[in-house]
Protein backbone atom coordinates (compact mmCIF):
# COMPACT_ATOMS: atom_id res chain seq x y z
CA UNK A 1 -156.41 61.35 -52.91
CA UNK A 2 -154.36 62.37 -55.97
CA UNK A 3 -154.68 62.36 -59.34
CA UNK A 4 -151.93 60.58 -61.94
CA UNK A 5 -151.04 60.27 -65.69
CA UNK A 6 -150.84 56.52 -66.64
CA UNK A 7 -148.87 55.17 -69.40
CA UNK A 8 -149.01 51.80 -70.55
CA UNK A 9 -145.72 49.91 -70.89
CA UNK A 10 -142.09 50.88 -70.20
CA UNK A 11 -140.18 53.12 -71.83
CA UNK A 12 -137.34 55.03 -71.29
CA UNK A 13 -137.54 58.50 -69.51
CA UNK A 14 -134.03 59.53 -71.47
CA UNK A 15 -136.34 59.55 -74.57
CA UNK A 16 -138.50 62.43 -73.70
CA UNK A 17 -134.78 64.15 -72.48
CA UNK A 18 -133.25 63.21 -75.84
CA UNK A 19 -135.91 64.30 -78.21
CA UNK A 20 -136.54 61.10 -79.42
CA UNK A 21 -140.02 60.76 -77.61
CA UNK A 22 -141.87 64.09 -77.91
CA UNK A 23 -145.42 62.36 -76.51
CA UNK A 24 -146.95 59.32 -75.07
CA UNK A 25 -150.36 57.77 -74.45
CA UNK A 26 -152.01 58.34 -71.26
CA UNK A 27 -154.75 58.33 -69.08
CA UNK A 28 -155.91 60.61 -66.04
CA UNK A 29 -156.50 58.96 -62.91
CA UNK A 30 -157.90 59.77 -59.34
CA UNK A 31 -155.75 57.82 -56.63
CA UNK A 32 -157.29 57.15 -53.76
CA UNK A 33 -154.98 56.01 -50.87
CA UNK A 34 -156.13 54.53 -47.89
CA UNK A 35 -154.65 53.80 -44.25
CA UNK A 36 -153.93 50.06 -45.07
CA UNK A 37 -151.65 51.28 -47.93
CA UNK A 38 -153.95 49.93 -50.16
CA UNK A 39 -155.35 52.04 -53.10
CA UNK A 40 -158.17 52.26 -56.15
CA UNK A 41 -157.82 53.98 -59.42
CA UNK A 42 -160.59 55.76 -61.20
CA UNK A 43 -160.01 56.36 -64.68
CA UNK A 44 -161.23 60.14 -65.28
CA UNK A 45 -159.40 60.53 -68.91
CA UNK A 46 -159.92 57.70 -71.31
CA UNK A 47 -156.32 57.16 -73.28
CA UNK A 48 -155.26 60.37 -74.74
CA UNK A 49 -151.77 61.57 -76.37
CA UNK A 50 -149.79 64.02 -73.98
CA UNK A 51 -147.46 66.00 -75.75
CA UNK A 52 -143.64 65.85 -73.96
CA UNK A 53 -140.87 68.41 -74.74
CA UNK A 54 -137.08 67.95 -73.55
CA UNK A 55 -137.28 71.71 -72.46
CA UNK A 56 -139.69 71.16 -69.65
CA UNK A 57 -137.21 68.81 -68.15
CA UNK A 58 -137.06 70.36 -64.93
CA UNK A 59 -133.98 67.14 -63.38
CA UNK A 60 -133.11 64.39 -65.24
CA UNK A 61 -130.45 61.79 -63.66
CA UNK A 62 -129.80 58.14 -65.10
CA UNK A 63 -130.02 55.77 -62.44
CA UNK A 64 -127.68 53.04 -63.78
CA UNK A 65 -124.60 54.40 -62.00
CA UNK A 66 -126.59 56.14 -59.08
CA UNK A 67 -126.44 55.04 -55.41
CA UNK A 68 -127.99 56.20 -52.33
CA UNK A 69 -126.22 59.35 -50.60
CA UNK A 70 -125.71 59.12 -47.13
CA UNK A 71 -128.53 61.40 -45.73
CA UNK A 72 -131.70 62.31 -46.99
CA UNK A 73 -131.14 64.04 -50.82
CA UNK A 74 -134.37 65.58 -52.58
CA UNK A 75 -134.52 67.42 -55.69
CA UNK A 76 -136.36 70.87 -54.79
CA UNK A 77 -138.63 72.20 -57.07
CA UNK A 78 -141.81 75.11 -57.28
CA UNK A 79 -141.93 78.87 -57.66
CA UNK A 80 -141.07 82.00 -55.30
CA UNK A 81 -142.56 80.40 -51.65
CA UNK A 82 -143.84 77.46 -53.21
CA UNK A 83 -141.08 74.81 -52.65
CA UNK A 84 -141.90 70.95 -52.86
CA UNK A 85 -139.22 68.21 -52.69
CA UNK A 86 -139.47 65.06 -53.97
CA UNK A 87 -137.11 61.94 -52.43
CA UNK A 88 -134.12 61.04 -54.86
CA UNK A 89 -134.23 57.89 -56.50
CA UNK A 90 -131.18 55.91 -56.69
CA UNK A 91 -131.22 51.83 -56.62
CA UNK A 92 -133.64 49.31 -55.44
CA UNK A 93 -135.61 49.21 -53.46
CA UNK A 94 -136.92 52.83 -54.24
CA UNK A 95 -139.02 54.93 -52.65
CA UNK A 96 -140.76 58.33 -53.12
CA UNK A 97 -142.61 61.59 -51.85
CA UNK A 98 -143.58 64.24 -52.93
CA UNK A 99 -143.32 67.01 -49.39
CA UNK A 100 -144.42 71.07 -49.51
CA UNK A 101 -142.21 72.89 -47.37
CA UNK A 102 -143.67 76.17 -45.31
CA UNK A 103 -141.36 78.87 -44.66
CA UNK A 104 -138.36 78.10 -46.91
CA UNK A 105 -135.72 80.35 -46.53
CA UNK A 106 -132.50 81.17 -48.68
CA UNK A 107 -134.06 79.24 -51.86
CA UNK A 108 -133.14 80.59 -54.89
CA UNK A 109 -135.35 80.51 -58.17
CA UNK A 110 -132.89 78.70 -59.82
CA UNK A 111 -132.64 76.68 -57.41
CA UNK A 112 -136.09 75.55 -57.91
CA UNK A 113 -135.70 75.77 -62.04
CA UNK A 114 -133.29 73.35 -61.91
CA UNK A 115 -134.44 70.98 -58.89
CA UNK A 116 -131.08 71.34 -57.41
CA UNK A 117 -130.87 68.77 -54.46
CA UNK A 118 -131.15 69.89 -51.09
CA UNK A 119 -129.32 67.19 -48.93
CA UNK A 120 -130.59 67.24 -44.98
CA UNK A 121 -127.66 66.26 -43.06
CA UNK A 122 -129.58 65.66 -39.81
CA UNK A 123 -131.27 62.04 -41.72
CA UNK A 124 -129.67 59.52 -42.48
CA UNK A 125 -131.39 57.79 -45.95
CA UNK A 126 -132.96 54.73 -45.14
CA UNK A 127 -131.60 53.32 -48.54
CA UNK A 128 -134.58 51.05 -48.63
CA UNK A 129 -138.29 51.32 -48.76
CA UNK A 130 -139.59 53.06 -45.82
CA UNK A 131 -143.68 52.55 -44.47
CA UNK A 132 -143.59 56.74 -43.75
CA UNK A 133 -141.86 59.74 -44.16
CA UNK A 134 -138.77 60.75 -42.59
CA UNK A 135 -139.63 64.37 -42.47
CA UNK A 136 -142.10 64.96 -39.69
CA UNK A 137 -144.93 67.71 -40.38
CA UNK A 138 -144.81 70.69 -39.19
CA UNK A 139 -140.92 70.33 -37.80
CA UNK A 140 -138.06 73.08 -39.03
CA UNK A 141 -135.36 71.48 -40.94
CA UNK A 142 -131.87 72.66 -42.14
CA UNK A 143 -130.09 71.58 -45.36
CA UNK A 144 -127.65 72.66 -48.10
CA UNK A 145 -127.96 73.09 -52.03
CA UNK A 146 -124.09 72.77 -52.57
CA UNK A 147 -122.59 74.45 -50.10
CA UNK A 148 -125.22 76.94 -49.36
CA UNK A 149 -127.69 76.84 -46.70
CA UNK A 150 -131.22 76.69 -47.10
CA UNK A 151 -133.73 75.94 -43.61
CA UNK A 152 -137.45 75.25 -44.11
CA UNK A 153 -140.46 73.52 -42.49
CA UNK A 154 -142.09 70.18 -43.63
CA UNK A 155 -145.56 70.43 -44.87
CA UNK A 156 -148.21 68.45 -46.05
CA UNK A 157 -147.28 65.28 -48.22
CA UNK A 158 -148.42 65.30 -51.39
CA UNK A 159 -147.88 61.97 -52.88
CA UNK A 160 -146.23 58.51 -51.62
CA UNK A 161 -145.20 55.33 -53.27
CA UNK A 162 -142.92 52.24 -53.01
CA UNK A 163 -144.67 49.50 -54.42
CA UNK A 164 -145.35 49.78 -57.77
CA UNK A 165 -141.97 51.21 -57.80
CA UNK A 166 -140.62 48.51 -57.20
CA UNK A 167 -142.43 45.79 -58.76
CA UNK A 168 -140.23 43.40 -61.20
């Protein structure tokens, strides 16, 4: 179970980067996900406004000219020993997860700030839609934010989706 902000429609996320959109209707939801992949949506929040600010931007990247790296990329994100990543999109099909690391080492704070990708050389990225992770709980992992390197274990997962990602 998670919980998610809806928004009706699509819109562009370069608006809320730009200025031009500074909020957006949504509703609170409770996810629940279930073996099957299937999953239910309880509306907790009837349609509110959500304010949006350009300066709490933590990683913004335009996917029109973005392709898949070569191994596994994630933007890194969190606060002192709290590290998350979350897969990089690129092109269709997409796919993403949100993973909390235990024990990362040689992470910097801005490093987290600015969700500076950490690219694990040791996976190759699927490039395509993938029915599980491809970090494995609880195993140590080495990577590098530019040429630096950073080691950490996989945690929990906190969130997972490729289909409505991917609808058209």
């Amino acid at each position: 179970m998670h919980y998610s902000l809806f928004s009706e429609g699509h819109w562009p996320l370069k608006e809320i980067v730009d200025g031009t959109r500074t909020s957006l209707p949504v509703e609170l939801e409770r996810v629940n996900v279930y073996t099957n992949g299937n999953r239910t949506f309880t509306t907790l929040l009837a349609a509110t406004t959500a304010t949006c600010r350009a300066e709490d931007v933590a990683h913004y990247q335009s996917l029109a000219a973005t392709t898949y790296p070569d191994y596994l990329t994630c933007p890194a994100f969190g606060e002192g020993d709290e590290v998350h990543f979350a897969h990089q999109f690129a092109a269709p099909k997409n796919w993403d997860e949100v993973i909390t690391t235990t024990q990362p080492q040689s992470f910097q704070q801005t490093d987290l700030t600015h969700a500076k990708a950490v690219t694990i050389p040791a996976i190759k990225d699927s490039k395509g839609v993938l029915d599980k992770s491809l970090l494995t709980t609880g195993q140590k992992y080495e990577g590098t934010i530019d040429s630096r390197k950073v080691s950490f274990t996989a945690g929990r997962q906190g969130w997972r989706n490729h289909t409505s990602l991917n609808k058209q």
